[in-house]
C-alpha atoms as a PDB file:
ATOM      1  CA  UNK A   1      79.102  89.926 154.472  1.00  0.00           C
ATOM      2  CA  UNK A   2      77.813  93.321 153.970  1.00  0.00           C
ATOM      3  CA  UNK A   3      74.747  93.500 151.445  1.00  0.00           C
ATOM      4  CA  UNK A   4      73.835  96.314 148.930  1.00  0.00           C
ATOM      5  CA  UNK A   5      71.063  96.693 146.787  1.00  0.00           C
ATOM      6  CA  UNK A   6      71.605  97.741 143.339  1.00  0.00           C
ATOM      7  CA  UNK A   7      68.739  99.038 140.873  1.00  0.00           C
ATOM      8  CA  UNK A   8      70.162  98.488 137.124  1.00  0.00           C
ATOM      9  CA  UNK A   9      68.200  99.467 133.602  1.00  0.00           C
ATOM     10  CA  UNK A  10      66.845  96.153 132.605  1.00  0.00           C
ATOM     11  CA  UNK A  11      69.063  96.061 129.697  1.00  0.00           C
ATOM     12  CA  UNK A  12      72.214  96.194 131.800  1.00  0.00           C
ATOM     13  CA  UNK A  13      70.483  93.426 134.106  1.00  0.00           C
ATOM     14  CA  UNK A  14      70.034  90.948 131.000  1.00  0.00           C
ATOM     15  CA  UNK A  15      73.753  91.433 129.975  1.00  0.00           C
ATOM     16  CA  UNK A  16      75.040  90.341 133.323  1.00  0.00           C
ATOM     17  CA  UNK A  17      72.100  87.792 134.321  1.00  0.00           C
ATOM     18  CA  UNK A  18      73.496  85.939 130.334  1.00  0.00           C
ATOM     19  CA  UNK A  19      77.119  86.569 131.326  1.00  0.00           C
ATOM     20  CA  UNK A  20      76.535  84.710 134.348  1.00  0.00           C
ATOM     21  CA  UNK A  21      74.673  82.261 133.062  1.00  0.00           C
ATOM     22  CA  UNK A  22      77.171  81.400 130.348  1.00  0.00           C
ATOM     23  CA  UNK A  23      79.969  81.164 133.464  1.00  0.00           C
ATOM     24  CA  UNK A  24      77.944  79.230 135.180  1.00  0.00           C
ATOM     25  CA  UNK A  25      78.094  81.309 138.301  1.00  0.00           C
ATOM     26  CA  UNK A  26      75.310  83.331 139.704  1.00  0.00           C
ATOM     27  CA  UNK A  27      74.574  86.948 139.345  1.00  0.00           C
ATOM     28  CA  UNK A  28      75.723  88.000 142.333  1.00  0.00           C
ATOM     29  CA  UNK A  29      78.592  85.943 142.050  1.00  0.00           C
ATOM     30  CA  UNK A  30      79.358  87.429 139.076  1.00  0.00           C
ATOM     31  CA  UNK A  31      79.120  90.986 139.640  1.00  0.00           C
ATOM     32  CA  UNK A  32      81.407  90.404 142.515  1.00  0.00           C
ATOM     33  CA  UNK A  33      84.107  89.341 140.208  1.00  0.00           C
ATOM     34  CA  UNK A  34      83.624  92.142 138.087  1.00  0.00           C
ATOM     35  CA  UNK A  35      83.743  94.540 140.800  1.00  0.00           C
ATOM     36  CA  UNK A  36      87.179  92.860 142.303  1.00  0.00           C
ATOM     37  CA  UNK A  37      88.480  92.645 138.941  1.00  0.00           C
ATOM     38  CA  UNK A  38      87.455  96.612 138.412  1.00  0.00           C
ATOM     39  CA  UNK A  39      88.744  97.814 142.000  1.00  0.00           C
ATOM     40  CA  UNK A  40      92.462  96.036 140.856  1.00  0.00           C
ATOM     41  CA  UNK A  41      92.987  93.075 143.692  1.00  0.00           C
ATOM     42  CA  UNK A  42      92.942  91.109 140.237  1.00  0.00           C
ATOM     43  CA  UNK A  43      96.603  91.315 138.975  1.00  0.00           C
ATOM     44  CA  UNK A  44      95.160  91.156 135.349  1.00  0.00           C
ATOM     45  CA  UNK A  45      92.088  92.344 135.554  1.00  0.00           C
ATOM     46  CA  UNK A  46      90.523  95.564 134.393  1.00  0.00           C
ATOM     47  CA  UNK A  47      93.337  97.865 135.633  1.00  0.00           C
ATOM     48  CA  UNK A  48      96.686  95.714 134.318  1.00  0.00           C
ATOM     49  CA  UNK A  49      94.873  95.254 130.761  1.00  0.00           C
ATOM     50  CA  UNK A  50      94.591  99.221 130.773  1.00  0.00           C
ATOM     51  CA  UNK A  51      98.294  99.520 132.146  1.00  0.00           C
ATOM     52  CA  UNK A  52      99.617  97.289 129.246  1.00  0.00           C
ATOM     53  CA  UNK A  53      97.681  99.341 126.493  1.00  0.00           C
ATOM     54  CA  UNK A  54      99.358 102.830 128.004  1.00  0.00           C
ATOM     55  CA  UNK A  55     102.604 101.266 128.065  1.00  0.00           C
ATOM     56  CA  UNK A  56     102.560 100.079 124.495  1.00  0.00           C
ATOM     57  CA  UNK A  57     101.124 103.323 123.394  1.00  0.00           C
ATOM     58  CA  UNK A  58     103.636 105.564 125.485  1.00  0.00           C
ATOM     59  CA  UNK A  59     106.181 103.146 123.488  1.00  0.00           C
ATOM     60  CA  UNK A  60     104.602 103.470 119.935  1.00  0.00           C
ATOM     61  CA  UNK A  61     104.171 107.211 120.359  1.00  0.00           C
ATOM     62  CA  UNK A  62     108.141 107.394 121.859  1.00  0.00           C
ATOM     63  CA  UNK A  63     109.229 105.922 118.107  1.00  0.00           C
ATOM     64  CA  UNK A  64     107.105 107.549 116.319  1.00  0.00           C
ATOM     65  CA  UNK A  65     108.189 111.233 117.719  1.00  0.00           C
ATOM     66  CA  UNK A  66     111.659 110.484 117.280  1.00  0.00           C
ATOM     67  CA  UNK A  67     111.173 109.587 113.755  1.00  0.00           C
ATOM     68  CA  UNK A  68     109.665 112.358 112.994  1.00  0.00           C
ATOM     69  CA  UNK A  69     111.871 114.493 115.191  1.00  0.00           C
ATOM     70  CA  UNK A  70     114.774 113.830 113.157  1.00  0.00           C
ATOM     71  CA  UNK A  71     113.163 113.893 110.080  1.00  0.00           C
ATOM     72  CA  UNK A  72     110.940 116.874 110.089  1.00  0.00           C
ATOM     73  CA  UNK A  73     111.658 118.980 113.260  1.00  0.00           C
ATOM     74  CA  UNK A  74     108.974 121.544 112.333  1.00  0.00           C
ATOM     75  CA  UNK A  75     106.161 119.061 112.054  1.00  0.00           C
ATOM     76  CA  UNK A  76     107.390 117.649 114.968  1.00  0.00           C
ATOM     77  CA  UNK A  77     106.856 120.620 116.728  1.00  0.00           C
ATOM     78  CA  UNK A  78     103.189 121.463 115.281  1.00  0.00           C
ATOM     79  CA  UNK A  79     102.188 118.245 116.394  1.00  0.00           C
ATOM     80  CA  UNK A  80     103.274 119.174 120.256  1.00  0.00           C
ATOM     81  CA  UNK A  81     101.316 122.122 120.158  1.00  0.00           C
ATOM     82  CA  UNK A  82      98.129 120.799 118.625  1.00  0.00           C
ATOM     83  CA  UNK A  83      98.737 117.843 121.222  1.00  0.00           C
ATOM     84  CA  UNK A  84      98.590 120.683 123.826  1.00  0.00           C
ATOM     85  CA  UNK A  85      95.859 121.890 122.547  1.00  0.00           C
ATOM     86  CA  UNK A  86      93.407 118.951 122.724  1.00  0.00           C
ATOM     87  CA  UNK A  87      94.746 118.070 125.904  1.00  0.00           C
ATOM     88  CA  UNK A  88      93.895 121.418 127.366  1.00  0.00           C
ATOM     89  CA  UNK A  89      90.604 121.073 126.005  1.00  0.00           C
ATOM     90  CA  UNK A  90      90.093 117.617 127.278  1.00  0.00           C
ATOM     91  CA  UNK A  91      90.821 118.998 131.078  1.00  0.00           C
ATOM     92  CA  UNK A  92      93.778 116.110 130.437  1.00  0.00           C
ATOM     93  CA  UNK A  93      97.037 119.168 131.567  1.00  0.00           C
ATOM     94  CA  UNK A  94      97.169 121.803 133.723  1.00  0.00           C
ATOM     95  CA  UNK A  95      97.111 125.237 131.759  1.00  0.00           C
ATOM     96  CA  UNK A  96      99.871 126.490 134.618  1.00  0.00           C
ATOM     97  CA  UNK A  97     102.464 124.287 133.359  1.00  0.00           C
ATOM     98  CA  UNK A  98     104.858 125.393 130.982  1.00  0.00           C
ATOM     99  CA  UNK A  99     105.255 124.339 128.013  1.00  0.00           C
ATOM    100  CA  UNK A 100     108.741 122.658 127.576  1.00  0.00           C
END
C-alpha cells in the first residue's frame, strides 16, 4: 500500500479525527472511505447523490419551462436569455455556441 502524507488546518483535522471516532473506524480508515466514496467506485456515494439532484432538477426545470412556455411565451424567452447570461458569466457555456 502506497503511503501519502497529508498536512490539514487543524480545524479540518478535528472534523475528521470526531467523524471517525463516532464510526468507530480510524482516521486513516476513514479518510479512505471518503476519498473512494469522492473518486465514484462507491455506487452511491458522493458522485450518484450529485447525479440524482441534476436529474431531479433537469426534471423540475423541464415542467416548469413548459408551463411557462405555453403560458407566457415572452417571459419564457427573457428567462433563456438572462439564463445565458449568468451562465456565460459563470464560465458554465461556450460564448461560440449559438444560441438556439
Amino acid at each position: 500500500m502506497t503511503r501519502v502524507t497529508i498536512r490539514f488546518e487543524d480545524t479540518l483535522y478535528r472534523r475528521i479525527a470526531s467523524g471517525a471516532s463516532e464510526s468507530g473506524t480510524s482516521t486513516a480508515a476513514y479518510i479512505r472511505d471518503i476519498l473512494d466514496r469522492y473518486e465514484g467506485t462507491d455506487a452511491a456515494g458522493y458522485h450518484a447523490r450529485f447525479d440524482e439532484l441534476q436529474a431531479a432538477t433537469i426534471q423540475i426545470f423541464a415542467i416548469m419551462v413548459a408551463t411557462v412556455g405555453a403560458q407566457t411565451p415572452d417571459l419564457l424567452a427573457k428567462g433563456m436569455r438572462e439564463a445565458r447570461i449568468l451562465l456565460l458569466e459563470r464560465g458554465l457555456l461556450d460564448p461560440e455556441v449559438p444560441q438556439s
